[in-house]
Structures are given as C-alpha cells and as structure tokens.
N, C-alpha and C. Protein backbone atom coordinates (compact mmCIF):
# COMPACT_ATOMS: atom_id res chain seq x y z
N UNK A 1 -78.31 197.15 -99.59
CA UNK A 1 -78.26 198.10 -100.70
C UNK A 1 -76.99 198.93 -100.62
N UNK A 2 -76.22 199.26 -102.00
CA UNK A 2 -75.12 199.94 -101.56
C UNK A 2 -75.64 201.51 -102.00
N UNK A 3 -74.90 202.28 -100.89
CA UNK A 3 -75.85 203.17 -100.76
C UNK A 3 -74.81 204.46 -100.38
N UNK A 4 -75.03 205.87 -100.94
CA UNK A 4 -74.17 206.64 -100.64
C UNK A 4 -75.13 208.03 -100.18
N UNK A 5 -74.51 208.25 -98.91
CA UNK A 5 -74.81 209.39 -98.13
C UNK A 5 -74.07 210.54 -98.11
N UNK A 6 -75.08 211.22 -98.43
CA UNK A 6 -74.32 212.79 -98.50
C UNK A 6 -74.16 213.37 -97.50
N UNK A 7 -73.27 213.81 -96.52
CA UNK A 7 -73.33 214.45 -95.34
C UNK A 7 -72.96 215.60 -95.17
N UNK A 8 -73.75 216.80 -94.27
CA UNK A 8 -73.82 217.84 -94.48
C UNK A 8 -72.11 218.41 -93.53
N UNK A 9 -72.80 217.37 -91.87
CA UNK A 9 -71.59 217.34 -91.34
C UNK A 9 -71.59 216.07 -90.10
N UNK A 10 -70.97 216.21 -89.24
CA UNK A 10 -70.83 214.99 -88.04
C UNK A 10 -71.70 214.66 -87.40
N UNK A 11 -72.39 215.75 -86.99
CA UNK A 11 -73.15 215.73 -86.11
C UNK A 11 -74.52 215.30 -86.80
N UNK A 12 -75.23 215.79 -87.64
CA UNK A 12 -76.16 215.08 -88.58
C UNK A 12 -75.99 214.08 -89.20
N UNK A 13 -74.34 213.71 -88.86
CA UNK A 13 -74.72 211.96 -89.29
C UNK A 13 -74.80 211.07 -89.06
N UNK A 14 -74.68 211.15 -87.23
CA UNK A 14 -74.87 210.38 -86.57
C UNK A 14 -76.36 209.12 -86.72
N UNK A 15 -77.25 210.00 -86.37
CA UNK A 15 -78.73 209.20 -86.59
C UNK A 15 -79.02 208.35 -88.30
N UNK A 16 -78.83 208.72 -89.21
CA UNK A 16 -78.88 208.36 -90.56
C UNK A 16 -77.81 207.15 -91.01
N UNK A 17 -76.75 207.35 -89.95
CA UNK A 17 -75.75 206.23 -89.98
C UNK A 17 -76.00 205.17 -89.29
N UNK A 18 -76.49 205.30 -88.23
CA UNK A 18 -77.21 204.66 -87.04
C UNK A 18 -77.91 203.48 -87.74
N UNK A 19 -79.07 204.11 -88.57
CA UNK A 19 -80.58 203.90 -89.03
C UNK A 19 -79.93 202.65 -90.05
N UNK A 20 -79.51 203.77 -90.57
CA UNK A 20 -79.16 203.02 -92.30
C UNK A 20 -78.23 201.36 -92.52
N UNK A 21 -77.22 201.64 -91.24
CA UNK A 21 -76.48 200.59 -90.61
C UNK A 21 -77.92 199.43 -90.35
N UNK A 22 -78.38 199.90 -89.47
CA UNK A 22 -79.14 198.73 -88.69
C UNK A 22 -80.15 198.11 -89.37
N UNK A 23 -80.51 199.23 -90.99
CA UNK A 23 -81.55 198.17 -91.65
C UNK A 23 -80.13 197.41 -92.58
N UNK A 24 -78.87 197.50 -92.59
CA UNK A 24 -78.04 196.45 -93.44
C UNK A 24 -77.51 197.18 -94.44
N UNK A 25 -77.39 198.12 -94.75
CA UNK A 25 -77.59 199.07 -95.73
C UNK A 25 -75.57 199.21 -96.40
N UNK A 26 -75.01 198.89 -97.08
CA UNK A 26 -74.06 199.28 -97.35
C UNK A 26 -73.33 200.44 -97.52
N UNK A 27 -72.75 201.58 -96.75
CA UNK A 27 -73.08 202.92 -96.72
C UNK A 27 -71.45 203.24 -97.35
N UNK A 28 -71.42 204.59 -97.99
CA UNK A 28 -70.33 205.29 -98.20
C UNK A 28 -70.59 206.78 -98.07
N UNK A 29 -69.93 207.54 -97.13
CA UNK A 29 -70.53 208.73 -96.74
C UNK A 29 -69.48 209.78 -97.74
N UNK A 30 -70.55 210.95 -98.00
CA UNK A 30 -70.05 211.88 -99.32
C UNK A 30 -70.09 212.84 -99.18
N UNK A 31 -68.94 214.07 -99.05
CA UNK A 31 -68.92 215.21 -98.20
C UNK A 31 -68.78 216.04 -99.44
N UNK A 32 -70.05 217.21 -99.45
CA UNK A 32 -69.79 218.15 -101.16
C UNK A 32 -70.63 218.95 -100.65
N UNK A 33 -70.41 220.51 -100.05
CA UNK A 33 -70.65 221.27 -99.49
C UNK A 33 -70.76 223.04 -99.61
N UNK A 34 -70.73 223.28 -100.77
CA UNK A 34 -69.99 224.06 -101.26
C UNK A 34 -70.97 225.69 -100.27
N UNK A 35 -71.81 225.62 -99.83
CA UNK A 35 -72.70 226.54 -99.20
C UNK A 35 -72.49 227.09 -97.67
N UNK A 36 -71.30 226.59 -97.40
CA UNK A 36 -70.35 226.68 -96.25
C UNK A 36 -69.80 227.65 -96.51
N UNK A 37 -69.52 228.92 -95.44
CA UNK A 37 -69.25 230.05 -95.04
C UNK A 37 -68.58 230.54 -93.88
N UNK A 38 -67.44 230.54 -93.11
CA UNK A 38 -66.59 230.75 -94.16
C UNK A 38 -65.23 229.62 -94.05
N UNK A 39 -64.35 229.65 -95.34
CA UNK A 39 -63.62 228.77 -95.05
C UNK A 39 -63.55 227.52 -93.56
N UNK A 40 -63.26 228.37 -92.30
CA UNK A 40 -62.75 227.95 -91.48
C UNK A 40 -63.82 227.15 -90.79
N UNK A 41 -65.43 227.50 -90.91
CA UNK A 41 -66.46 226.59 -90.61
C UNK A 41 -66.64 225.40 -91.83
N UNK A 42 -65.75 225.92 -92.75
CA UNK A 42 -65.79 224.44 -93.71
C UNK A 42 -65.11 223.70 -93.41
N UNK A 43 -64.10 223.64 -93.08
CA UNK A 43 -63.09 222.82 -92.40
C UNK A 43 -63.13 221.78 -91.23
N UNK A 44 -63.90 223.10 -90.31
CA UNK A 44 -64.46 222.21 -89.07
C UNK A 44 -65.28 221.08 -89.50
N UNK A 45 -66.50 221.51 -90.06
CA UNK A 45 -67.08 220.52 -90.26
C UNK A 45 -66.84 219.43 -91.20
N UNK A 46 -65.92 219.48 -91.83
CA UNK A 46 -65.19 218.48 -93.15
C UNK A 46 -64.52 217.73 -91.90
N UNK A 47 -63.60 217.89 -91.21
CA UNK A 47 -63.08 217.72 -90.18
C UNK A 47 -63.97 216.51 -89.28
N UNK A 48 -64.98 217.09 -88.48
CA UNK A 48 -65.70 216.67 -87.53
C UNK A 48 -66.38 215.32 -88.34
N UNK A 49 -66.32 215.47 -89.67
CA UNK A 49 -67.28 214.49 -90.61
C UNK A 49 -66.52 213.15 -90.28
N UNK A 50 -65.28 213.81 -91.37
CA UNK A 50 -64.01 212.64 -91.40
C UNK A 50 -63.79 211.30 -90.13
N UNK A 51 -63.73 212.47 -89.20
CA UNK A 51 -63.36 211.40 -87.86
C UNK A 51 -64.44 210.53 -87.32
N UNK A 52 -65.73 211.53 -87.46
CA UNK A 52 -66.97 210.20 -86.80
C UNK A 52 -66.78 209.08 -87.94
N UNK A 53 -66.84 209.18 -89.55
CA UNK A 53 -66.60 208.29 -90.11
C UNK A 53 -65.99 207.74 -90.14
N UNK A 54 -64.79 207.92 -89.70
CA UNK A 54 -63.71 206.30 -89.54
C UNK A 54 -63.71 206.06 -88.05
N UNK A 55 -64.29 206.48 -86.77
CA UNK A 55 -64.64 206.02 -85.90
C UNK A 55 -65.31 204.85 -85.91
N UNK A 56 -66.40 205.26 -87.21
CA UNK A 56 -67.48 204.26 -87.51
C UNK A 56 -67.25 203.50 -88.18
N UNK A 57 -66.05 203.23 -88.65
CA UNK A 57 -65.79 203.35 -89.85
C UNK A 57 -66.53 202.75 -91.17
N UNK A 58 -66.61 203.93 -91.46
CA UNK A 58 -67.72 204.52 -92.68
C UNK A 58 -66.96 204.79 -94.07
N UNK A 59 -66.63 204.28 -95.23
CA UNK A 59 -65.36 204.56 -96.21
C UNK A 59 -65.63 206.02 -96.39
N UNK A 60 -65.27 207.01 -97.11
CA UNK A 60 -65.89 208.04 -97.74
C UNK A 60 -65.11 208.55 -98.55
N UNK A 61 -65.95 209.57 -99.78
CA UNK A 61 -65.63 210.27 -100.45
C UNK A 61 -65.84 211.46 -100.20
N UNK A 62 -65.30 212.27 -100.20
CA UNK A 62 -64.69 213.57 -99.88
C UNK A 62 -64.31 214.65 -101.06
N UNK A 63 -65.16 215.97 -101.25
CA UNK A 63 -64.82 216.73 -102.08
C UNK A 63 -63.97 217.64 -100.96
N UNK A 64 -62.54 218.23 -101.14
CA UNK A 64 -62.37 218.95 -99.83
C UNK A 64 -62.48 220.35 -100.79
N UNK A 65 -62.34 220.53 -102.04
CA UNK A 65 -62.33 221.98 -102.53
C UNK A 65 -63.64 222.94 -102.09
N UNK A 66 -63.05 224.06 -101.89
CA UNK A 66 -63.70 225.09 -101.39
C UNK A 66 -64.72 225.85 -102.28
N UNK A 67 -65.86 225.17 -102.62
CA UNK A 67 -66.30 225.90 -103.87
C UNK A 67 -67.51 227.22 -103.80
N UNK A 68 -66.89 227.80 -103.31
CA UNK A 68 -68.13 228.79 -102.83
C UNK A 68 -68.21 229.56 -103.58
N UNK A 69 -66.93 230.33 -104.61
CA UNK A 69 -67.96 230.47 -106.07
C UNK A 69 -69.10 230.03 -107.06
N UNK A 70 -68.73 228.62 -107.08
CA UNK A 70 -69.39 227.76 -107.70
C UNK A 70 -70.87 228.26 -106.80
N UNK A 71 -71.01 228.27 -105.40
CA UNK A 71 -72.19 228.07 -104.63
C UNK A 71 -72.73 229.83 -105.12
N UNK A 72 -72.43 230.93 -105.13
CA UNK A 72 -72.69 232.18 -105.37
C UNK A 72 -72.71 232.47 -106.64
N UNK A 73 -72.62 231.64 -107.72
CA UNK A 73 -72.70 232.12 -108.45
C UNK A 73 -74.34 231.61 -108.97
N UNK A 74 -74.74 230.43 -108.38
CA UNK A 74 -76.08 229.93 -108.77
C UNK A 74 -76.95 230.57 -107.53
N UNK A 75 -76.42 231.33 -106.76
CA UNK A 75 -77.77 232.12 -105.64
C UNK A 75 -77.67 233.63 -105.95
N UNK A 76 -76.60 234.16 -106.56
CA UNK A 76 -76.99 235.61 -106.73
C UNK A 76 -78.03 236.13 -107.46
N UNK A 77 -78.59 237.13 -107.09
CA UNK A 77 -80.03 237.69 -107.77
C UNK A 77 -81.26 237.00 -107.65
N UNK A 78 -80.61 235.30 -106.67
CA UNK A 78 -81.92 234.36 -106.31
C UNK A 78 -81.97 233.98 -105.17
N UNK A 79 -81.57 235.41 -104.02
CA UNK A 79 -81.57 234.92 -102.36
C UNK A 79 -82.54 234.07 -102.43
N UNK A 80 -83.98 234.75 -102.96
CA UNK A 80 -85.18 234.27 -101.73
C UNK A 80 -85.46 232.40 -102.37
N UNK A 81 -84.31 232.14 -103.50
CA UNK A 81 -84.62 230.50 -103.41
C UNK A 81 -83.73 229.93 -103.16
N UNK A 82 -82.67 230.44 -102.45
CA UNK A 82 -81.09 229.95 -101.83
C UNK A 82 -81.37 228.56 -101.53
N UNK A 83 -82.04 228.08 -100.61
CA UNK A 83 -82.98 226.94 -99.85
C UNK A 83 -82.52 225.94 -100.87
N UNK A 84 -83.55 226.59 -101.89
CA UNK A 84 -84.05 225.15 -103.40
C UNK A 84 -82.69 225.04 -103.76
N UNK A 85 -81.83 225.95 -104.09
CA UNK A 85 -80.62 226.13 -105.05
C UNK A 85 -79.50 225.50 -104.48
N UNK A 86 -79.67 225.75 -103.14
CA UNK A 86 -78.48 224.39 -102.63
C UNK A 86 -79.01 223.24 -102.21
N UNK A 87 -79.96 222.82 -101.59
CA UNK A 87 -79.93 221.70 -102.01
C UNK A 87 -79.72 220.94 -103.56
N UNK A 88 -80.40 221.81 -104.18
CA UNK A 88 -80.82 221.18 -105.65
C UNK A 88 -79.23 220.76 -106.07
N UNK A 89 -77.91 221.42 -105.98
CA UNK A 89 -76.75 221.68 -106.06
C UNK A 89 -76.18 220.70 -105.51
N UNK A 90 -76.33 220.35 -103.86
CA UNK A 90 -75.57 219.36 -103.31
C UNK A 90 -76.60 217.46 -103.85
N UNK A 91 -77.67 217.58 -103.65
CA UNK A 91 -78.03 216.55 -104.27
C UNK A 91 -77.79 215.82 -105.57
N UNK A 92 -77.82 216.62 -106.65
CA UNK A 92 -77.35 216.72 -108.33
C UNK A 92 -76.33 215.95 -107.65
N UNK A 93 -75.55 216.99 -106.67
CA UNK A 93 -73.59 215.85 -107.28
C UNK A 93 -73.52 214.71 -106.61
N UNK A 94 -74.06 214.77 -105.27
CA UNK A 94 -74.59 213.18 -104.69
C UNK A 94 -75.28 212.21 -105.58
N UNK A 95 -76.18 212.59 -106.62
CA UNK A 95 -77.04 211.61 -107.92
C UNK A 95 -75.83 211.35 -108.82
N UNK A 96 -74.81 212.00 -109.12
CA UNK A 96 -73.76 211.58 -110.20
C UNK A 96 -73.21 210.94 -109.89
N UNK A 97 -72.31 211.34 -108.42
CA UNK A 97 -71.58 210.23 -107.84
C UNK A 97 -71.97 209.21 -107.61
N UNK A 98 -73.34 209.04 -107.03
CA UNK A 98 -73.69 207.29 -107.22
C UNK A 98 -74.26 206.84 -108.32
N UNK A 99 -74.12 207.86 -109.45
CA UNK A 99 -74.21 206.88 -110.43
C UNK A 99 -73.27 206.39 -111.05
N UNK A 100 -72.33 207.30 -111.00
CA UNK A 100 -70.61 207.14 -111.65
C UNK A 100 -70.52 205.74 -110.50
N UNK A 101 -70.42 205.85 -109.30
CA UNK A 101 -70.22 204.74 -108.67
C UNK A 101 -70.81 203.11 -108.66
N UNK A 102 -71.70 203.40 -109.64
CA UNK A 102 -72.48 202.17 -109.32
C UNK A 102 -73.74 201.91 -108.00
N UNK A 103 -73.87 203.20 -107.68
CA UNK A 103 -74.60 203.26 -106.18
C UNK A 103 -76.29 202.63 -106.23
N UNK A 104 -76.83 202.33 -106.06
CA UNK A 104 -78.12 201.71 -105.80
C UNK A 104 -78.95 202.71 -105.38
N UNK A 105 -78.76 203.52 -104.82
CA UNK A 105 -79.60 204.69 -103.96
C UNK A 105 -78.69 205.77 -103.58
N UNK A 106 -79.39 207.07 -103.23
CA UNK A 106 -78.35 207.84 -102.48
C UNK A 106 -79.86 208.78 -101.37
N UNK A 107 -78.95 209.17 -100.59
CA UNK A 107 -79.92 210.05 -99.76
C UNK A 107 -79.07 210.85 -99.05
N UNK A 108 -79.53 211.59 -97.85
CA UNK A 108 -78.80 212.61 -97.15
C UNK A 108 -78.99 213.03 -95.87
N UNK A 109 -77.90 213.41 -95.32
CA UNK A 109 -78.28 213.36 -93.64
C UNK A 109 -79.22 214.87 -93.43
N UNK A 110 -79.57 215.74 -94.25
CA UNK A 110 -80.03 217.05 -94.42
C UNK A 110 -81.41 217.02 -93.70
N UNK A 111 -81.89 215.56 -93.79
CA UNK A 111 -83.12 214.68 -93.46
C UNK A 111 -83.21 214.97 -91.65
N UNK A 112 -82.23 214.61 -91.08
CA UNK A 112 -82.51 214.97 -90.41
C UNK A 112 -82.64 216.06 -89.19
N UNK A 113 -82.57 217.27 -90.02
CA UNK A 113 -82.80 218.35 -89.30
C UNK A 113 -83.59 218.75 -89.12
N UNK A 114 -84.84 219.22 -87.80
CA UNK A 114 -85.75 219.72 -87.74
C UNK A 114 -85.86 221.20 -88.47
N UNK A 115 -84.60 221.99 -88.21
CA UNK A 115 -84.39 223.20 -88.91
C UNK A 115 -84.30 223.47 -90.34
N UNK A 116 -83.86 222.30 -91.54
CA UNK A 116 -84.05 222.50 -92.61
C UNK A 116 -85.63 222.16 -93.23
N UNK A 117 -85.32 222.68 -94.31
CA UNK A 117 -86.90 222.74 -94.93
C UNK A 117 -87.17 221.08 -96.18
N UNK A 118 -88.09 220.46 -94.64
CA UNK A 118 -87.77 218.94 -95.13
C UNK A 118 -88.45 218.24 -96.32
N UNK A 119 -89.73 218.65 -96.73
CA UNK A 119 -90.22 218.61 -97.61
C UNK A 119 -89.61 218.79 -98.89
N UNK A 120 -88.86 220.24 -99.09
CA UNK A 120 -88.37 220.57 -100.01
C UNK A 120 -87.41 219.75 -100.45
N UNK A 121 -86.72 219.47 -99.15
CA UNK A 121 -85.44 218.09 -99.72
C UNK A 121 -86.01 216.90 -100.37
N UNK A 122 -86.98 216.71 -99.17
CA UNK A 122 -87.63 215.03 -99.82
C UNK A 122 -88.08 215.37 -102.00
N UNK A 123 -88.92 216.71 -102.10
CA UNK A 123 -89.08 216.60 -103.36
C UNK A 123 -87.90 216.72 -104.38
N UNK A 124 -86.67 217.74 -103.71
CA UNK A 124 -85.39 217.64 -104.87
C UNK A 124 -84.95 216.58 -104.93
N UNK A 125 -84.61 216.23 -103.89
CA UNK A 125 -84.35 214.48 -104.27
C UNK A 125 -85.07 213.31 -104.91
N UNK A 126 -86.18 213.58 -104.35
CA UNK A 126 -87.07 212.53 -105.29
C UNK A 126 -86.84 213.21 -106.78
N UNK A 127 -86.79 214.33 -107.47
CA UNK A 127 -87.01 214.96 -108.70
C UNK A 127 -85.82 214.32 -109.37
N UNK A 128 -84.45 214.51 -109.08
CA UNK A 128 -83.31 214.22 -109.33
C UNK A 128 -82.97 212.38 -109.07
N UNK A 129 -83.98 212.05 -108.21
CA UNK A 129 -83.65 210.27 -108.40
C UNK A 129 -84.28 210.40 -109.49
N UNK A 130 -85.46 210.82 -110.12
CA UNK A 130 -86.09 210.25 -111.58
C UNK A 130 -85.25 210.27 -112.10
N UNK A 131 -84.83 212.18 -112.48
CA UNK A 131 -84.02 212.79 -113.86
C UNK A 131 -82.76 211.76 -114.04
N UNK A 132 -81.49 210.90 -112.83
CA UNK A 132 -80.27 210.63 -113.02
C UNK A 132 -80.89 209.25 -113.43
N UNK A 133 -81.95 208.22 -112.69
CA UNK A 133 -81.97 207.05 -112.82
C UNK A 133 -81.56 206.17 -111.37
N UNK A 134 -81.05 207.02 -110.85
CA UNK A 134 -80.45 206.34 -109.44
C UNK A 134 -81.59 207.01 -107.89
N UNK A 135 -82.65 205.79 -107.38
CA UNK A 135 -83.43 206.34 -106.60
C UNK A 135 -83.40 207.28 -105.46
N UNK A 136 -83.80 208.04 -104.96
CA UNK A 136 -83.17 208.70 -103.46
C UNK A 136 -84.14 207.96 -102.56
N UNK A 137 -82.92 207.66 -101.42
CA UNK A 137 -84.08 206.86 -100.48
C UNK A 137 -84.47 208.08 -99.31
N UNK A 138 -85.72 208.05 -99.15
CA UNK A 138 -85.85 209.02 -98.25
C UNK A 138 -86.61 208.67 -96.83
N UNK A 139 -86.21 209.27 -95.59
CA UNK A 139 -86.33 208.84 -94.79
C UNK A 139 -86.42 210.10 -93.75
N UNK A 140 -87.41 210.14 -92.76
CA UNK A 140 -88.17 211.12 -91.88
C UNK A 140 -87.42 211.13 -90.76
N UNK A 141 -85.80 211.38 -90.26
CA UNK A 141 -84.75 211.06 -88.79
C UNK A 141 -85.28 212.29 -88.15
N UNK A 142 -86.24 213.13 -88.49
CA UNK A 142 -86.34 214.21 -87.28
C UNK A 142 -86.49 213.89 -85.76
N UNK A 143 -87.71 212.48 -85.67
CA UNK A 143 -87.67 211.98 -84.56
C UNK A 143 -87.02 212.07 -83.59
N UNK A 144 -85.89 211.43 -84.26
CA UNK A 144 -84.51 211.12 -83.57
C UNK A 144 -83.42 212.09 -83.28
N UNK A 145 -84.07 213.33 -83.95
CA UNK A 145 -82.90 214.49 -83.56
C UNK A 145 -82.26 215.02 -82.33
N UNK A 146 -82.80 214.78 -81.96
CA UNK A 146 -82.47 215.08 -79.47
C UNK A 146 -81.59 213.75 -79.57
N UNK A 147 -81.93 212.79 -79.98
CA UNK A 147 -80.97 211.57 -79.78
C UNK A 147 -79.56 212.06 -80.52
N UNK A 148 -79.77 212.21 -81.60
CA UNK A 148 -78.34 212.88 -82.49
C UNK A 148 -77.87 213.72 -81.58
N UNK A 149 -78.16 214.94 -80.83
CA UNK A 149 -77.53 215.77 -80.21
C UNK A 149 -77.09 215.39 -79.34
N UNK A 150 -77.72 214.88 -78.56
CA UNK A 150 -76.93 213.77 -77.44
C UNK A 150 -76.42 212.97 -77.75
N UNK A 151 -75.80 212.65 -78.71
CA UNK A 151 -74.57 211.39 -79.15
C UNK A 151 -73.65 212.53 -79.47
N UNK A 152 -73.81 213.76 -80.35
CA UNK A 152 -73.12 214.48 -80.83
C UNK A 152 -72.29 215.25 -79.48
N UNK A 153 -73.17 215.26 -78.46
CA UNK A 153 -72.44 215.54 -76.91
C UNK A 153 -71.70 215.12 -76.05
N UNK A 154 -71.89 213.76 -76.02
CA UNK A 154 -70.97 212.63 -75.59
C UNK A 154 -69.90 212.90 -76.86
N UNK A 155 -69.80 212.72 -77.53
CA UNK A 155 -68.51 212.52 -78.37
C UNK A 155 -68.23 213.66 -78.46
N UNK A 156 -68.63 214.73 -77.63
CA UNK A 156 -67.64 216.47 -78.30
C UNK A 156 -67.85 216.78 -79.47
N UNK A 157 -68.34 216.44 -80.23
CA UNK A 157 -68.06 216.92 -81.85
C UNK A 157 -68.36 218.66 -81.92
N UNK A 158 -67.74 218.78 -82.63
CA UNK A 158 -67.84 220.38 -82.96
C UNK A 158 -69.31 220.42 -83.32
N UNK A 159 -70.33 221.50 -82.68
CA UNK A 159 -71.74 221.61 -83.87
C UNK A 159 -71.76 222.83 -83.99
N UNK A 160 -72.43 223.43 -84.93
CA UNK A 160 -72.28 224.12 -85.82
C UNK A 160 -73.33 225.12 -85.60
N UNK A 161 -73.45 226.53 -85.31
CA UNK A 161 -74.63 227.09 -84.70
C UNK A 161 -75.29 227.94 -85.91
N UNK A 162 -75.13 227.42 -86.70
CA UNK A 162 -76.07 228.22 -88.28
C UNK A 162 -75.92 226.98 -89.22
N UNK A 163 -77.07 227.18 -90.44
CA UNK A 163 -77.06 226.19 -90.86
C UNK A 163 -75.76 226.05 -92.40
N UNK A 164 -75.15 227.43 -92.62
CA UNK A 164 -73.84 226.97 -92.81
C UNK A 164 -73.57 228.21 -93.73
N UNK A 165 -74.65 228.90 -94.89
CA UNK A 165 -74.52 229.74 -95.67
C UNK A 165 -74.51 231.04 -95.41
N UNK A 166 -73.68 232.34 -95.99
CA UNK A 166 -73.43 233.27 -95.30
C UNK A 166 -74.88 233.91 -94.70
N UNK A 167 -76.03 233.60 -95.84
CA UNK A 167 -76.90 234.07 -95.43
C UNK A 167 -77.55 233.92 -93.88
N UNK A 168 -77.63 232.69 -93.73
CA UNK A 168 -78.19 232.10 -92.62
C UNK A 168 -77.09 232.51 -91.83
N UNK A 169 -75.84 232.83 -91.71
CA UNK A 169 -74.80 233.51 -90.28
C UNK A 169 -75.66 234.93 -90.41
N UNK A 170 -75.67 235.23 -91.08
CA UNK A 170 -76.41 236.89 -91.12
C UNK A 170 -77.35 237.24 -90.88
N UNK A 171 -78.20 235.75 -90.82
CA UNK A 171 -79.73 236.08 -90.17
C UNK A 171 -79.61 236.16 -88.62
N UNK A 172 -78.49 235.04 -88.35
CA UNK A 172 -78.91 234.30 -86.56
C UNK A 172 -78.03 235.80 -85.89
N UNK A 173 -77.28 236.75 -86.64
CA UNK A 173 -76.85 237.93 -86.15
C UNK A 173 -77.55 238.83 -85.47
N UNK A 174 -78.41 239.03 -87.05
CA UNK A 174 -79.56 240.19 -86.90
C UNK A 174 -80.46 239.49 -85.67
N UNK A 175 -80.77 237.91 -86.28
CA UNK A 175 -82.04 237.90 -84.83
C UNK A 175 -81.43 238.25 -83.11
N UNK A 176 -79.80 238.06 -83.42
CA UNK A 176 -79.26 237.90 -82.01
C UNK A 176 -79.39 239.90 -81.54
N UNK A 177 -79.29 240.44 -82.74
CA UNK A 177 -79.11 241.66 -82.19
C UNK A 177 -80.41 242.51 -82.02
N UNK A 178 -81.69 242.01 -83.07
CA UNK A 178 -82.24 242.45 -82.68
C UNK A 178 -83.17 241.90 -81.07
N UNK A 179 -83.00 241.06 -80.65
CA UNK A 179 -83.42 240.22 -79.77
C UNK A 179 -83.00 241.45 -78.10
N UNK A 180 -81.19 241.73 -78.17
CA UNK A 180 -80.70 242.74 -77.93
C UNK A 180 -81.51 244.07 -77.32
N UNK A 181 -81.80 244.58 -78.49
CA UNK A 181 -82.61 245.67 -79.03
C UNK A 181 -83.79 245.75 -77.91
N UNK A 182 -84.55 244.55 -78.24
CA UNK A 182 -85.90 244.22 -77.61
C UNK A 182 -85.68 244.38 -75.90
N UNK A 183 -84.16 243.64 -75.75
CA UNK A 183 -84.54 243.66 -74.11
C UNK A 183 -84.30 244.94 -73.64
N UNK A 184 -83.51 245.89 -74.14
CA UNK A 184 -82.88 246.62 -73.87
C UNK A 184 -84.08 247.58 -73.97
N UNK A 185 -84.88 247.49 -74.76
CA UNK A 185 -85.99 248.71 -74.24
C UNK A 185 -85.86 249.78 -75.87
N UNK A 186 -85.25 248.95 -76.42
CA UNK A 186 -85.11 249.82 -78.03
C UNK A 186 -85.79 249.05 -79.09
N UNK A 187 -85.77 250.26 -80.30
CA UNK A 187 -86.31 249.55 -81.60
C UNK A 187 -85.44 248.80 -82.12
N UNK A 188 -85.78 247.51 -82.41
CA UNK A 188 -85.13 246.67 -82.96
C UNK A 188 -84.98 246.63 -84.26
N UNK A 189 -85.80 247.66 -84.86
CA UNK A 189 -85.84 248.04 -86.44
C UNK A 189 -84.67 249.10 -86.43
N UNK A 190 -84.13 249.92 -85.53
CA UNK A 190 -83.57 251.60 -85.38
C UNK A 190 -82.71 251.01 -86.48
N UNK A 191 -81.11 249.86 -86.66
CA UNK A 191 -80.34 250.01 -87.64
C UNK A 191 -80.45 249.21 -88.52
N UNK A 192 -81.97 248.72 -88.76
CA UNK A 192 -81.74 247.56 -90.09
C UNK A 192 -81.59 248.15 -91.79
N UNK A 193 -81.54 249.44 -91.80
CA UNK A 193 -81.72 250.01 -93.01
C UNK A 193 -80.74 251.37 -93.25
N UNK A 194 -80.13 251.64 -91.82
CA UNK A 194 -79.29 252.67 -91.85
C UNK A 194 -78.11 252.37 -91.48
N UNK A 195 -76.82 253.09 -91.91
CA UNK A 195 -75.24 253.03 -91.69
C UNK A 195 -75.06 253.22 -90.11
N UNK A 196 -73.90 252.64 -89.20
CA UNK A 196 -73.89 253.46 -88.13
C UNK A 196 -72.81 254.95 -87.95
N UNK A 197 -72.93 255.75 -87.46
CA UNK A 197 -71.94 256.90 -87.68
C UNK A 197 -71.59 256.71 -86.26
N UNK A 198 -69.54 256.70 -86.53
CA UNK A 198 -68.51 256.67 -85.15
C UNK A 198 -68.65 258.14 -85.13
C-alpha cells in the first residue's frame, strides 16, 4: 500500500517505520508540525526526523515553515481542546497530501505514544479518512514504545522532553516546580496565582 506517514518527530518514528516496513507497506514520511514551540525545538526535531529518514531511507515530504500562527490562531480562547485542535490540524493536512498525492492511506507516528491521548487520534483520523475519501490506517505501537526509546538511544537522536506545544512546556515547568515546592516543605500552590516581588 502506498502510504504516507505523518511524523511528529525521530524518535516516534522509529517503531511505525519498523512496523509499516515489515508488513510491505510503501511509506513516504510527512513532517507538518505547526504546534511546536519554540522555533529552535522545531528545528531539532525537523532535523532529527530528516536524518533517521534517509538513514532509512524513507523519501519525504517536508513542510519546514514555521507556522505557529496558523497553530494559535485555531487554539486561542480553546486551551482546554488544544489536544482535539492539533491533532485535528496536523491530520486534515496529512488527508490532503495523500490525497493530492495519490496516497492509498495515511496514518501517524502520534500512535505511538503512550503520553498522547490515543483514542482521540484514532477517532480524528478515522473522522477525516471518511470526510477526504483517503482511509487512515490505524494502528496500536504503544506496545512497542520502550523498544522505540531504546533504538532512539542507540542512535543518539535528540528526544524531546514535552510533547511540543507551549502549553505542554508550561505544564512540565509548573509540575517541575511545584514538585520543588513539595520537597522542600512548601505550598506548592504559594505562586500559582500571584506575581513574584524582587
């Protein structure tokens, strides 16, 4: 099947490339990211993508523009469905491109993160294979995620310690500081709502 994968970044695409390879699968990997924060973690991981794919060599298409307007302008006033809104966002342009391409299927390495919210992907994608005409193949790589990290270790690849949007850097902060807080014998609530004064 010719088949185009959306990849979030290197390290998540290890296992899905793996998989997809070994059932025969004709792959072209598709980098469109726009929920990446900031610049310089977009890069890396555009970066880290590029090279496992022609290691592997994997052809790909590549959006490299920085579109994080584009990404803020469909989540403002709608934090609490950020989740739905990018995926829904990066899938849509993965469904065009393989249809503009002629693609047979498309799916996404997003699949296999234990940390993203997997369900939700499996249904935007399935929603958006109806609406374009072009199926999403979907597939459960959580299994295999300790295996991904350990390939992603042997090969060095850069990984990525948030799942990419400013929001989510701003959460793993607060949890890091309030975590802080906790050992230290303080309220971990004391500055979540107040300024600090030098």
């Amino acid at each position: 099947m010719k088949l185009l994968l959306h990849s979030c970044c290197g390290p998540c695409s290890i296992i899905p490339l793996q998989e997809l390879k070994a059932e025969g699968h004709e792959i072209r990997g598709f980098f469109y990211n726009p929920n990446i924060h900031p610049y310089t973690e977009f890069q890396k991981r555009l970066d880290t993508f590029t090279r496992y794919a022609a290691k592997k060599e994997v052809p790909v298409i590549l959006d490299e523009q920085y579109h994080l307007e584009e990404y803020l302008r469909q989540i403002a006033f709608r934090e609490g469905e950020r989740c739905r809104i990018c995926y829904g966002m990066r899938l849509q342009r993965a469904a065009q491109i393989a249809k503009k391409g002629g693609f047979e299927a498309f799916t996404t390495t997003l699949l296999v993160s234990p940390y993203q919210k997997h369900q939700l992907i499996a249904d935007i994608g399935a929603a958006i294979g109806e609406e374009t005409g072009v199926p999403f193949l979907y597939r459960d790589y959580r299994p295999l995620y300790k295996e991904g990290v350990r390939i992603s270790r042997e090969e060095e690849m850069y990984r990525q310690p948030y799942c990419g949007c400013i929001y989510s850097e701003r959460e793993r902060y607060q949890a890091k500081k309030k975590k802080v807080l906790e050992n230290q014998g303080g309220d971990p609530h004391k500055y979540d709502d107040n300024p600090r004064i030098y």
